[in-house]
Protein backbone atom coordinates (compact mmCIF):
# COMPACT_ATOMS: atom_id res chain seq x y z
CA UNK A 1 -27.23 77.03 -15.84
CA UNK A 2 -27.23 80.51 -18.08
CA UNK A 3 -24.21 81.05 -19.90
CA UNK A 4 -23.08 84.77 -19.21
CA UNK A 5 -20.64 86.65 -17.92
CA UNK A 6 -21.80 86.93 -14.39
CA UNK A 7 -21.89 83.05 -14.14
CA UNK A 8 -18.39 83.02 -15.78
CA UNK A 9 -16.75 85.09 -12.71
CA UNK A 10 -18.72 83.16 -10.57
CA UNK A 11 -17.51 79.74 -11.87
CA UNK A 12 -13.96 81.39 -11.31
CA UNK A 13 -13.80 82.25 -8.62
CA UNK A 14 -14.38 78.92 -7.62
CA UNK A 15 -12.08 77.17 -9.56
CA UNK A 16 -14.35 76.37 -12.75
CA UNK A 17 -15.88 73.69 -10.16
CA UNK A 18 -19.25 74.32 -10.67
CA UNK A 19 -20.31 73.64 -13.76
CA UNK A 20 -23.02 71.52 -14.90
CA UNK A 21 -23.45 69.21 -17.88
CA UNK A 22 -24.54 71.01 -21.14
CA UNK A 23 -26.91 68.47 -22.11
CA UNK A 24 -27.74 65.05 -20.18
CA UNK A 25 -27.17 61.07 -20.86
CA UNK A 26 -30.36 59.62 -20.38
CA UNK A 27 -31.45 55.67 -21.35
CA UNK A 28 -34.18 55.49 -23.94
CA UNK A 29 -37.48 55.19 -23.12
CA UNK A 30 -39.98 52.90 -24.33
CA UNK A 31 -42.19 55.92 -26.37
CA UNK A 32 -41.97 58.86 -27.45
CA UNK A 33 -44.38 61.34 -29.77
CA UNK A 34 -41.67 62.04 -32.33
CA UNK A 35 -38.36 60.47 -32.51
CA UNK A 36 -35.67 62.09 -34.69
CA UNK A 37 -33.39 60.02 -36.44
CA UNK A 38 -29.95 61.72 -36.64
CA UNK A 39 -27.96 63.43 -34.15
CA UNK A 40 -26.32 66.00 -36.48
CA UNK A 41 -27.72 69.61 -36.70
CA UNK A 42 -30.43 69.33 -38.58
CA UNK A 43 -32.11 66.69 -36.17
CA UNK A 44 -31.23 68.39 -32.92
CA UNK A 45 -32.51 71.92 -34.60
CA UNK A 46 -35.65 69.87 -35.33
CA UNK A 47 -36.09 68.58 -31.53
CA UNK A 48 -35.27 72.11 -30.39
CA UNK A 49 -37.77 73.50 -32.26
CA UNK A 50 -40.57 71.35 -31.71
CA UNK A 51 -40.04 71.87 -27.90
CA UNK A 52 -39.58 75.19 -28.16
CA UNK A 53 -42.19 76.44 -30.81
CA UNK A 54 -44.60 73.52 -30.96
CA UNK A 55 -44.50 72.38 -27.53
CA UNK A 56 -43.60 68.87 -28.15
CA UNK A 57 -41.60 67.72 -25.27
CA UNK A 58 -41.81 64.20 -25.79
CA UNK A 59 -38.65 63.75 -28.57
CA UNK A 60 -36.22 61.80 -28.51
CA UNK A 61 -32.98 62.50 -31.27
CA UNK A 62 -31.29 58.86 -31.82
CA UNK A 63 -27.54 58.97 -33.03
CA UNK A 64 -25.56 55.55 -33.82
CA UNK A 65 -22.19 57.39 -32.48
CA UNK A 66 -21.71 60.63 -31.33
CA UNK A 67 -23.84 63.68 -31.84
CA UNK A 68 -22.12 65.86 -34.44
CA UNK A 69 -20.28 63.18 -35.79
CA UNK A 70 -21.58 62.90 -39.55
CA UNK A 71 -21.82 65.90 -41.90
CA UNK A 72 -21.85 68.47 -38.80
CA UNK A 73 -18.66 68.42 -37.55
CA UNK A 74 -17.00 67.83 -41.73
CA UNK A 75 -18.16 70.77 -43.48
CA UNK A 76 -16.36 74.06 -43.93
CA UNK A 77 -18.89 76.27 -41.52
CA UNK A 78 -19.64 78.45 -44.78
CA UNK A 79 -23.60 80.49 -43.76
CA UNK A 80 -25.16 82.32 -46.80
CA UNK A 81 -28.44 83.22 -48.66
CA UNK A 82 -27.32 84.08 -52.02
CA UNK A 83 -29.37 81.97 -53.98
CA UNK A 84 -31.85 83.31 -56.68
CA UNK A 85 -34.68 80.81 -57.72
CA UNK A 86 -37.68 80.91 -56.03
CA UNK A 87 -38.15 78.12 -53.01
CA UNK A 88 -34.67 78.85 -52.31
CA UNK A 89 -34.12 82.64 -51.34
CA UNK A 90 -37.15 82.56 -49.24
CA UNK A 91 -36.04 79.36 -46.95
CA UNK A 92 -32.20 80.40 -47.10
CA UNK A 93 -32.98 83.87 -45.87
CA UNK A 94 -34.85 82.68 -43.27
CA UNK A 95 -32.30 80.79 -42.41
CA UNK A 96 -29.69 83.66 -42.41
CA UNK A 97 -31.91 85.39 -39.98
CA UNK A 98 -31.98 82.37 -37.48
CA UNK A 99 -28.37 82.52 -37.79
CA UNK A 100 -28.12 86.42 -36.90
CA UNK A 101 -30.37 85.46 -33.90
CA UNK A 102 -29.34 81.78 -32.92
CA UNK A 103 -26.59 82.79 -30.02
CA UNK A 104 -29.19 84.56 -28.28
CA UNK A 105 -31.93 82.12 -28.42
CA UNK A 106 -30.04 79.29 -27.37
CA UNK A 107 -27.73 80.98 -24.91
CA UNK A 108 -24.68 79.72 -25.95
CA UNK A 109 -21.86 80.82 -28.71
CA UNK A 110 -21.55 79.36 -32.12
CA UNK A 111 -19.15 82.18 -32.76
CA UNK A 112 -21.38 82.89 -36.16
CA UNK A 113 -19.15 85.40 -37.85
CA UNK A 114 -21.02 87.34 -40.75
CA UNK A 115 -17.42 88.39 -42.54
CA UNK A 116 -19.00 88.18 -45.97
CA UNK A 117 -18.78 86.18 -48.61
CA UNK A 118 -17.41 87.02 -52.60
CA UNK A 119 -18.28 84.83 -55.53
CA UNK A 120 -15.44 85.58 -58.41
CA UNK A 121 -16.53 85.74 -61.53
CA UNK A 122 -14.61 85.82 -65.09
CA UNK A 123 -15.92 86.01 -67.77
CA UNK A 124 -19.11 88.81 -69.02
CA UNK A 125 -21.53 85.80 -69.28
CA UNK A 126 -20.78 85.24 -65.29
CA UNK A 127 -21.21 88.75 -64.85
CA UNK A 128 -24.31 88.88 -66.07
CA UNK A 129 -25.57 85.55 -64.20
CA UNK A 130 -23.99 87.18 -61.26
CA UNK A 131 -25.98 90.15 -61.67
CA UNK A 132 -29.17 88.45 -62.03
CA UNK A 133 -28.56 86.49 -59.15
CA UNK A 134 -28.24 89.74 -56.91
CA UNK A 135 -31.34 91.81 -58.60
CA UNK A 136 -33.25 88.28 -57.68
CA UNK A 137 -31.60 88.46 -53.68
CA UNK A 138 -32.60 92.50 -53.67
CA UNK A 139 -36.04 91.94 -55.08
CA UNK A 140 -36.44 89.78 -51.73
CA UNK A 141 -35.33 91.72 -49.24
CA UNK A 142 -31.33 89.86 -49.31
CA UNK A 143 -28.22 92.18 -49.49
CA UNK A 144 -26.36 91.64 -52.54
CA UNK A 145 -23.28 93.92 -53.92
CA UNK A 146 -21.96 93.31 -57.79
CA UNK A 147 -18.50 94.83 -57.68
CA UNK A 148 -16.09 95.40 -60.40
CA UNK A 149 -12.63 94.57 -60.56
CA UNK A 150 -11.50 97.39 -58.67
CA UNK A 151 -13.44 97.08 -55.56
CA UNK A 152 -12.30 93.17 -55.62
CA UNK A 153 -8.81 94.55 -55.88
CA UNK A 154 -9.51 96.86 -53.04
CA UNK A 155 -11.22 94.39 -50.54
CA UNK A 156 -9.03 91.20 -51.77
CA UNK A 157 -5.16 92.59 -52.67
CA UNK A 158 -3.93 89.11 -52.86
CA UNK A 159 -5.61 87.64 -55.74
CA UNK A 160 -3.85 86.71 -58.67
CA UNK A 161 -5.03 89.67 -60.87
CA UNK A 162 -2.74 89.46 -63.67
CA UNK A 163 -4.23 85.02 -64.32
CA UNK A 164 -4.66 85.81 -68.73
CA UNK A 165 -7.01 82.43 -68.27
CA UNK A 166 -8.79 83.36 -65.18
CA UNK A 167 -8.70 87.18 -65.14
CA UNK A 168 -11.12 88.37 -62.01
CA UNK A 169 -13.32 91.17 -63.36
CA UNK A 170 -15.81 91.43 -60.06
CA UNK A 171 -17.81 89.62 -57.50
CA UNK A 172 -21.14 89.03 -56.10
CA UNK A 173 -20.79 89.95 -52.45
CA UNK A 174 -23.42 89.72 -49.39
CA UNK A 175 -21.35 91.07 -46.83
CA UNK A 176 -24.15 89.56 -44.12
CA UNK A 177 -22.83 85.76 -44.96
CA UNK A 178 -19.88 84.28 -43.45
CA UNK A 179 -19.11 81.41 -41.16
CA UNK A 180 -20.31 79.94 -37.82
CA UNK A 181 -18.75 77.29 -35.77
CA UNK A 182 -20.25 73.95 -36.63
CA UNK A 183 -19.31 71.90 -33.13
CA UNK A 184 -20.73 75.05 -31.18
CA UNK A 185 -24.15 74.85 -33.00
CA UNK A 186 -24.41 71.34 -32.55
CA UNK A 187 -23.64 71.59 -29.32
CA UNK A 188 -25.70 74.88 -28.61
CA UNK A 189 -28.97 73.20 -30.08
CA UNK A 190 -28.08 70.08 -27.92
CA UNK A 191 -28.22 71.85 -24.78
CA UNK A 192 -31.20 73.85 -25.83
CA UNK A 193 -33.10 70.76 -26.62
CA UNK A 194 -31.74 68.95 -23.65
CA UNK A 195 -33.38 72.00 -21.30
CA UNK A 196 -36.64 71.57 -23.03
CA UNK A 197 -37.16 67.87 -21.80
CA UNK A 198 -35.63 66.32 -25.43
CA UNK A 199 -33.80 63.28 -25.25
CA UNK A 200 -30.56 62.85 -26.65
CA UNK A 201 -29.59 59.59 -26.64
CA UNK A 202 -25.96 58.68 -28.53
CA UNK A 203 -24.78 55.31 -29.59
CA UNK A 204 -27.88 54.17 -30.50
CA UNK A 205 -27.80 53.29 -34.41
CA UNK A 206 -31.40 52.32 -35.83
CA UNK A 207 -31.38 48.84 -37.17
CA UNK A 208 -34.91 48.73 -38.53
CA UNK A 209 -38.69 50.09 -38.57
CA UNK A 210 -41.78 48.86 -36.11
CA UNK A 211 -45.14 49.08 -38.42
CA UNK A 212 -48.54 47.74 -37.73
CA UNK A 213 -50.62 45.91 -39.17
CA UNK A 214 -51.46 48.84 -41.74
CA UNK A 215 -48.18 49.70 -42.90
CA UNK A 216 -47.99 52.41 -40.43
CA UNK A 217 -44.21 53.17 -39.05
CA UNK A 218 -45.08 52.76 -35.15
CA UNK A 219 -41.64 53.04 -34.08
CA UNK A 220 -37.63 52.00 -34.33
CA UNK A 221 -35.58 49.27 -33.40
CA UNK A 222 -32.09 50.32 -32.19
CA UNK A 223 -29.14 48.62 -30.56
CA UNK A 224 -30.53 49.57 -27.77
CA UNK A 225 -33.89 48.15 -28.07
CA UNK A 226 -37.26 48.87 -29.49
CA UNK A 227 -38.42 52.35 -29.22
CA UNK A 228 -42.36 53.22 -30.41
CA UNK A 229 -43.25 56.55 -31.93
CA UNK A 230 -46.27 58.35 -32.62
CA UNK A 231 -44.01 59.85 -35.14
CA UNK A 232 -40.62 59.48 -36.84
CA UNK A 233 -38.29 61.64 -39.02
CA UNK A 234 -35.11 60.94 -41.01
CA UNK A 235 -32.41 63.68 -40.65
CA UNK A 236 -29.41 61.22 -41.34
CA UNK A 237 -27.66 63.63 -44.51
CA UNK A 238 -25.65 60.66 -46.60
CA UNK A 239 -27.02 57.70 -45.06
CA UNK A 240 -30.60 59.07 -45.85
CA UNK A 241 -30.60 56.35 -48.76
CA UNK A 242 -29.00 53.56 -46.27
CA UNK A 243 -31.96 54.20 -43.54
CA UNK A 244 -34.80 54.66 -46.08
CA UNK A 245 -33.95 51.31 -47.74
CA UNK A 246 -35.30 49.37 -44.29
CA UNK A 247 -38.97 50.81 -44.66
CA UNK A 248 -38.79 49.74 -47.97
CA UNK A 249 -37.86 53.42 -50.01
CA UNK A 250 -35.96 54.41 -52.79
CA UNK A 251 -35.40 57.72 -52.90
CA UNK A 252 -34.30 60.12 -55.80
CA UNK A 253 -30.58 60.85 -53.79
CA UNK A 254 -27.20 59.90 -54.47
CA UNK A 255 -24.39 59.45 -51.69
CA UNK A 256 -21.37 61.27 -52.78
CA UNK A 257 -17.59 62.35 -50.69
CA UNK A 258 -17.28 65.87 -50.50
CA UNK A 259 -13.40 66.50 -49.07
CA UNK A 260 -12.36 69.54 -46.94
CA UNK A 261 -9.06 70.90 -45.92
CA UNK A 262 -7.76 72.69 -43.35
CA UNK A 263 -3.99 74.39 -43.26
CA UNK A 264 -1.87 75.29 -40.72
CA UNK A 265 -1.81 78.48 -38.88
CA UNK A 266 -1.06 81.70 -40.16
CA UNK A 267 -1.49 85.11 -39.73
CA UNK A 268 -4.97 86.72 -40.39
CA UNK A 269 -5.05 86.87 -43.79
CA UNK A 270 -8.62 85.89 -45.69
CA UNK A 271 -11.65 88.44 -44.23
CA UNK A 272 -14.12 86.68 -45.56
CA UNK A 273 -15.38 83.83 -47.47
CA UNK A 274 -14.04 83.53 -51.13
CA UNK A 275 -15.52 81.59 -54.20
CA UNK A 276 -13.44 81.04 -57.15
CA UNK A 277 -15.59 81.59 -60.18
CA UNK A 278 -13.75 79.50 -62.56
CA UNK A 279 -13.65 76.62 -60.98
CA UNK A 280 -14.97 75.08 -57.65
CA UNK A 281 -13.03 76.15 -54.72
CA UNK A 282 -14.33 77.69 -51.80
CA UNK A 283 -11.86 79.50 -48.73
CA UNK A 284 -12.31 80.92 -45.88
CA UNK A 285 -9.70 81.53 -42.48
CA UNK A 286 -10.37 79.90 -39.15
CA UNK A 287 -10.60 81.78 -35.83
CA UNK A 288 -7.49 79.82 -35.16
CA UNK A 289 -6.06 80.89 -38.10
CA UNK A 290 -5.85 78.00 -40.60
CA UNK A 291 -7.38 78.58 -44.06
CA UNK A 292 -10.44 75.89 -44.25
CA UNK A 293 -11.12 75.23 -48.18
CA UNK A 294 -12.94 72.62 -50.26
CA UNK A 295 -14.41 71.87 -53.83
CA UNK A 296 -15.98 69.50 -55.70
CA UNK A 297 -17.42 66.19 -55.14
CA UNK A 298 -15.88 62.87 -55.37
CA UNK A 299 -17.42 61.89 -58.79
CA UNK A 300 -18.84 58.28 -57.46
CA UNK A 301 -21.15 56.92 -55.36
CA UNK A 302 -19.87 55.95 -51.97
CA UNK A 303 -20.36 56.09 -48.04
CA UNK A 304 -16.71 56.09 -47.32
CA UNK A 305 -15.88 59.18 -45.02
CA UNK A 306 -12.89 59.90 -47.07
CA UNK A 307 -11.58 60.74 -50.48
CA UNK A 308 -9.55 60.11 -53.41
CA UNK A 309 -6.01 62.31 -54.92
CA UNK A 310 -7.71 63.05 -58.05
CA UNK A 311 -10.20 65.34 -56.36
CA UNK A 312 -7.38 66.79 -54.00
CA UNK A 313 -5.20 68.17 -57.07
CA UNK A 314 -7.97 69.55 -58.25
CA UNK A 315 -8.88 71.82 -55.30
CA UNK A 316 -5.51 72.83 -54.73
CA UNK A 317 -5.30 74.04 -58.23
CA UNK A 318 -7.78 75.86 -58.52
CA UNK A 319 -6.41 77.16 -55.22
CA UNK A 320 -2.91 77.88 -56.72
CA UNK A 321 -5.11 79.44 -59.48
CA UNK A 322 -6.84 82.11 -57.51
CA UNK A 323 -4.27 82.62 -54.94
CA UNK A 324 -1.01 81.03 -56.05
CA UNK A 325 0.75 81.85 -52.52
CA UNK A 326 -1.49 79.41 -51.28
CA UNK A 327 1.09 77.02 -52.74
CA UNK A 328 3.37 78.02 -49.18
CA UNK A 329 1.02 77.02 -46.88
CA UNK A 330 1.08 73.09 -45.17
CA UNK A 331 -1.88 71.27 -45.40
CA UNK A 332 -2.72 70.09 -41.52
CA UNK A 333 -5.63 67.72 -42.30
CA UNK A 334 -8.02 66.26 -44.89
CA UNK A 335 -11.79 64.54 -44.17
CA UNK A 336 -14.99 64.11 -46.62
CA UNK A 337 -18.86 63.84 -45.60
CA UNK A 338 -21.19 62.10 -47.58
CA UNK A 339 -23.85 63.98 -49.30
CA UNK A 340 -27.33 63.37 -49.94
CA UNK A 341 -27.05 64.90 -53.09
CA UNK A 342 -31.05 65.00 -54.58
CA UNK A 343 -31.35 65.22 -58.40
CA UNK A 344 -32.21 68.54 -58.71
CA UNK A 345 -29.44 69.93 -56.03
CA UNK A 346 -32.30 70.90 -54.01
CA UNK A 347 -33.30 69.55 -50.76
CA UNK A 348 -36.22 67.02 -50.20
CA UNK A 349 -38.57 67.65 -47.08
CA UNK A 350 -41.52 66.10 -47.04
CA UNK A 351 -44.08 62.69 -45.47
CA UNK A 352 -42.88 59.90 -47.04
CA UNK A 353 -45.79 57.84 -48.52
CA UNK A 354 -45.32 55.61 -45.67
CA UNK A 355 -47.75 56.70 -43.02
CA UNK A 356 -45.82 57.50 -39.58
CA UNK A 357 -42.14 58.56 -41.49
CA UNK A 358 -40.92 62.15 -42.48
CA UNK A 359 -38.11 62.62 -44.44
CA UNK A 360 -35.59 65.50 -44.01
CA UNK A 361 -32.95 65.10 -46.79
CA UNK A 362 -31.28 65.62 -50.14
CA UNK A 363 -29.25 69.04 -48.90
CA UNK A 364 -26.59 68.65 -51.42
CA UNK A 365 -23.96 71.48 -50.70
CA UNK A 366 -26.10 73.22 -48.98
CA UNK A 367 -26.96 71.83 -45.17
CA UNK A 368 -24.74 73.32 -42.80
CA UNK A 369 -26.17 76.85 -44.15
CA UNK A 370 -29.58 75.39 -43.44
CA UNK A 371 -29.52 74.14 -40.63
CA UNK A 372 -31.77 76.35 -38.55
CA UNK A 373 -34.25 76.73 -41.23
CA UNK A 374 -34.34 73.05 -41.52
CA UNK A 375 -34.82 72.50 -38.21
CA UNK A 376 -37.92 74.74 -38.04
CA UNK A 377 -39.21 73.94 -41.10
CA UNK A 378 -38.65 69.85 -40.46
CA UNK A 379 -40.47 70.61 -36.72
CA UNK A 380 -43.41 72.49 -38.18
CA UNK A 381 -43.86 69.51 -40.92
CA UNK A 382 -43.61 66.97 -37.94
CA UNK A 383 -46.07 69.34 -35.12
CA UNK A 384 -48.43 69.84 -37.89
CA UNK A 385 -48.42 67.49 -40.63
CA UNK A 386 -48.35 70.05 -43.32
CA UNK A 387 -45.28 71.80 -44.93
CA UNK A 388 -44.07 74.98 -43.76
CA UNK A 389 -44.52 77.94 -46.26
CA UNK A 390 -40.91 78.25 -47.04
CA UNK A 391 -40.33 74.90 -47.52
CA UNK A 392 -43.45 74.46 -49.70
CA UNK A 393 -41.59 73.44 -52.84
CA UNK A 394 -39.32 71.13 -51.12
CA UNK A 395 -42.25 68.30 -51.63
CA UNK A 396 -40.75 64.91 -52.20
CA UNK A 397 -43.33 64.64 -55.31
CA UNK A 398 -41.91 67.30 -57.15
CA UNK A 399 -39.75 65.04 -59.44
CA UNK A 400 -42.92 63.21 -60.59
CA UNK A 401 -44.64 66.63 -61.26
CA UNK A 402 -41.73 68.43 -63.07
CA UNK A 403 -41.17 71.16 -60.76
CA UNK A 404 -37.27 70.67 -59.89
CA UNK A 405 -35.53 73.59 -58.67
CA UNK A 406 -32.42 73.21 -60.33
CA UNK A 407 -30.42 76.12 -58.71
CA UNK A 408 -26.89 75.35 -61.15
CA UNK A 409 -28.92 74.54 -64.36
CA UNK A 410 -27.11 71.03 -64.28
CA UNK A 411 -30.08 68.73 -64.70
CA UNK A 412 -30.75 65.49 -63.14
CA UNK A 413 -26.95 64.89 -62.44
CA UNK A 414 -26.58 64.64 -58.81
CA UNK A 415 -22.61 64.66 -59.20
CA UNK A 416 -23.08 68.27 -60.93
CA UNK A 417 -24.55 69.65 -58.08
């Protein structure tokens, strides 16, 4: 069925009785040419794609619980393409313009809402990084603003202006980033995949690899049985190291909690997206109205979908530092993700040196922004066995050859990033 506005009045007027499943339950099959590991954007993005621009019908997308279940559905739905070393603004922007497209190609809303975003900065030496940054996002073709502290003032009059340790002097703006709904994209990408003949098959958690005689990854085993591939990717975000470790990988990634927060309701207050620059806190208001926020990383290693206090004093203070009225509000709920965070903060997509397994990992902060561009880029990797051009630099071997692109300037610190 197409989503529109004529099938909308037809569905009521008889009694919303006619509506079909968005995407169907099948039972596995015994092969398939690819099968995607990870029922979270990225993955279904990636069996979308390869139906839709590679013609590769034959995909099935495994997921051990539900799809949208991992990192999807616990991130704060932040979409950007402010980023200023090169690998980065290229894929990223590419990514923004899937995003500006994505409702109409898949037919359905994920209620992407390009508000803007505003990085804060504080100090003349963020200025200045600031306004490299956004001479590196015009050079490419990406919108960038630098504003002073008066056209902050004007577009944000509810900032703590008068902070004497955090005074806000400006902000980097790109007015086209902003947020997008992460259920609806999930689901949107499932039920475009699911028309193309993909197979999305939930509660099915992959307990091992099938390889031949050669080495060769052949295929999976599952709790639902053995599966055989011609091909098979990893999309599986924070349990990328968990997965990899049965075919016998190490790879250069951490798993780390990264806690979000959402408020109650309140009036519409926050237009946009807003950064604090002197710290790490990140805001934005829900279409229901609750302010969605977040910060850093739990500094240890850990696959626990849940954090500490430590790291929830320090978000609200650096809430309470940017926007002290923020203090009113009642927090509703907490959750955390695990990252894949990648040693360079940079995301890894690449073959693996096993023959047969492609890796889709390492996103760091960065994947729900991504996930379009991942999904192409991880489909034209798996359709052609060759990178894509804007994911070029995202080889899995750059670590051995030196050329990390270390966004933050952190080094090898995954925690930093």
């Amino acid at each position: 069925m197409k989503y529109s506005i004529f099938s909308l009045a037809k569905a009521a007027l008889s009694g919303h009785k006619g509506w079909t499943r968005a995407w169907r339950d099948p039972a596995p099959k015994s092969h398939y040419d690819v099968v995607i590991i990870g029922g979270g954007g990225h993955g279904l993005a990636t069996a979308y794609f390869l139906a839709n621009e590679y013609g590769i019908r034959n995909v099935a997308v495994l997921e051990k619980g539900w799809i949208g279940s991992g990192n999807a559905g616990r991130n704060t739905t932040i979409i950007r393409s402010n980023y200023g070393l090169p690998g980065n603004t290229g894929f990223y922007e590419m990514s923004m313009k899937l995003w500006e497209r994505m409702e109409q190609d898949l037919n359905y809303n994920a209620m992407v809402s390009q508000r803007g975003i505003i990085n804060l900065y504080h100090s003349d030496a963020q200025r200045d990084a600031f306004a490299r940054r956004g001479n590196t996002m015009r050079i490419n073709g990406i919108d960038a603003e630098l504003l002073d502290a008066a056209q902050i003032r004007k577009e944000l009059p509810f900032l703590n202006y008068d902070s004497p340790r955090f005074p806000i002097m400006g902000g980097l703006m790109q007015r086209r980033g902003g947020t997008a709904r992460h259920d609806a994209v999930v689901w949107g990408y499932a039920r475009a995949a699911d028309q193309r003949g993909v197979d999305i098959i939930q509660n099915c958690e992959v307990t091992g690899f099938v390889r031949d005689h050669n080495g060769k990854v052949t295929g999976v085993e599952t709790s639902r049985g053995k599966i055989s591939a011609g091909k098979v990717g990893m999309a599986v975000a924070g349990n990328t190291s968990r997965v990899a470790a049965m075919a016998g990988m190490k790879l250069p990634i951490e798993s780390h909690v990264l806690q979000a927060f959402v408020s109650e309701a309140i009036k519409p207050l926050i237009p946009g997206v807003i950064t604090f620059g002197a710290g790490h806190f990140y805001i934005s208001q829900s279409d229901k109205g609750g302010l969605v926020f977040g910060g850093d990383l739990d500094g240890y290693n850990s696959y626990a979908q849940r954090g500490n206090m430590p790291v929830v004093e320090d978000v609200c203070e650096g809430g309470m530092a940017v926007m002290p009225m923020i203090g009113r509000v009642r927090m509703l709920r907490q959750w955390g993700g695990i990252m894949d965070m990648s040693m360079d903060g940079t995301p890894i997509i690449d073959k693996t040196p096993i023959d047969g397994l492609y890796l889709n990992a390492g996103w760091c902060y960065g994947g729900f922004k991504a996930t379009p561009a991942s999904g192409l880029v991880f489909a034209h990797l798996l359709a052609r066995d060759e990178p894509h051009p804007e994911a070029a630099r995202f080889r899995l071997d750059r670590f051995r050859r030196g050329a990390m692109i270390d966004e933050k300037g952190q080094g090898a610190q995954p925690n930093l990033h």
